[in-house]
Structures are given as C-alpha cells and as structure tokens.
C-alpha atoms as a PDB file:
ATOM      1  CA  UNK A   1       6.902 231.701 301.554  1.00  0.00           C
ATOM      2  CA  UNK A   2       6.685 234.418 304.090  1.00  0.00           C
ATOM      3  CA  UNK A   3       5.214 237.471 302.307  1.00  0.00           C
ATOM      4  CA  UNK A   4       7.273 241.112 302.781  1.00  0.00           C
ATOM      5  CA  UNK A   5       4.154 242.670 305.534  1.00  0.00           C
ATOM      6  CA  UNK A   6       5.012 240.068 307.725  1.00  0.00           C
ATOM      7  CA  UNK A   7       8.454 240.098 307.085  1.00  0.00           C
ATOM      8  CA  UNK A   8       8.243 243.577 307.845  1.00  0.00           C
ATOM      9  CA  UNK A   9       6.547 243.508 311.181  1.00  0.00           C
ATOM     10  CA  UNK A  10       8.569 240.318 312.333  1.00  0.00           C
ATOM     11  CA  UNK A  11      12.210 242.292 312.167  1.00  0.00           C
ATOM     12  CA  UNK A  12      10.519 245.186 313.432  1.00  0.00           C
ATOM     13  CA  UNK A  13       9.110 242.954 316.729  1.00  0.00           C
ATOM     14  CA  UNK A  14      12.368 241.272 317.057  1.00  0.00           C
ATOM     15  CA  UNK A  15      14.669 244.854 316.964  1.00  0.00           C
ATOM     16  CA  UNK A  16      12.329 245.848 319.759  1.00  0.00           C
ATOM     17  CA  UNK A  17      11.243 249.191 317.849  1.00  0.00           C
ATOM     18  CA  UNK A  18       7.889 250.687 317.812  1.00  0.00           C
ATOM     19  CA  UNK A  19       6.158 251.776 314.497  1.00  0.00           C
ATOM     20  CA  UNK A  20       7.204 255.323 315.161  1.00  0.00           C
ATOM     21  CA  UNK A  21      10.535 254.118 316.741  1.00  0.00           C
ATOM     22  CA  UNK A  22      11.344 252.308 313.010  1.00  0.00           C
ATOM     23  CA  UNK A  23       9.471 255.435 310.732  1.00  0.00           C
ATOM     24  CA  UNK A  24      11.952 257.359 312.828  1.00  0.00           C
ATOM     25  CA  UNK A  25      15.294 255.305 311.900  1.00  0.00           C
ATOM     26  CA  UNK A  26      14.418 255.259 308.191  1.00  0.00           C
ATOM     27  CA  UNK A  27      12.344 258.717 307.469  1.00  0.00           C
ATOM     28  CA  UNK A  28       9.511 257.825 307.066  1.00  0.00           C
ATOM     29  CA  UNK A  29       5.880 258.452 308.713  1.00  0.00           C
ATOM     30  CA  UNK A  30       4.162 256.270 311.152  1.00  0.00           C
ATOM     31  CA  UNK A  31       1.185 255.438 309.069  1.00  0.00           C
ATOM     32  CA  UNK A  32       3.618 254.104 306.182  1.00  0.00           C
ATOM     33  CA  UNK A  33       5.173 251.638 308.643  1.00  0.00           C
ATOM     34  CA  UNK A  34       1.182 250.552 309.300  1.00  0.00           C
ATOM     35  CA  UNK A  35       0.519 250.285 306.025  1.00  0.00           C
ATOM     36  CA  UNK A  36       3.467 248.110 304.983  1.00  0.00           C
ATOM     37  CA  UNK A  37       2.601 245.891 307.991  1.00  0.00           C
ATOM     38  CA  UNK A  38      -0.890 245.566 306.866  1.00  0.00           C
ATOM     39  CA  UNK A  39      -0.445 245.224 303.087  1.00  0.00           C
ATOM     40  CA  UNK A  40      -2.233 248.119 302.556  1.00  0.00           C
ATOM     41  CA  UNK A  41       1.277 249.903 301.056  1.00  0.00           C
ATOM     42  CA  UNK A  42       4.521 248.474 299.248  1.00  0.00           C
ATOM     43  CA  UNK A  43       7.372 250.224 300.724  1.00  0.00           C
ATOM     44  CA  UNK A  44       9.944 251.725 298.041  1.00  0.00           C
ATOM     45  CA  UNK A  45      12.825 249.504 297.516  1.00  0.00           C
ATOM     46  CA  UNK A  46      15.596 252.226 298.953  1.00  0.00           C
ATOM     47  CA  UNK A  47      13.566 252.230 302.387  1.00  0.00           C
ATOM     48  CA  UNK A  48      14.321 248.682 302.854  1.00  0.00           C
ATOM     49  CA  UNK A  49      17.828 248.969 302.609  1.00  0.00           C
ATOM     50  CA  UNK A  50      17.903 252.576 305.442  1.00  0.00           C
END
C-alpha cells in the first residue's frame, strides 16, 4: 500500500510542478508541501481536493 507522502510527491513529479509551483496552485506554503512529502505533516483533507 503506497502511503499518502509518497503519493503526494509522485503526482507532484509526474504534473511536472515544483514544491512552490504546487503550494502555489493550492495556497499553501512551500514548507507544507515538504512536510507532506516527508511525513513530517498530514495535509488537511480540503487541500487534497484544490
């Protein structure tokens, strides 16, 4: 089962966006996007869906 941080970072790779690029699209910061990606956050549900 893939788990939601690397989820997270795979769509990102294959849309071609940068972390700022993506924090950009959906309003949020930079450093969220790196947390997420690193498991270091959990990303409300409503940003998933931007």
């Amino acid at each position: 089962m893939i788990k939601l941080k690397d989820k997270i970072l795979s769509c990102r790779k294959k849309s071609g966006l940068s972390q700022e690029a993506l924090a950009e699209q959906i309003g949020v910061s930079r450093q969220a996007i790196s947390k997420w990606e690193t498991g270091d956050a959990v990303p409300e549900i409503g940003k998933l869906y931007s």
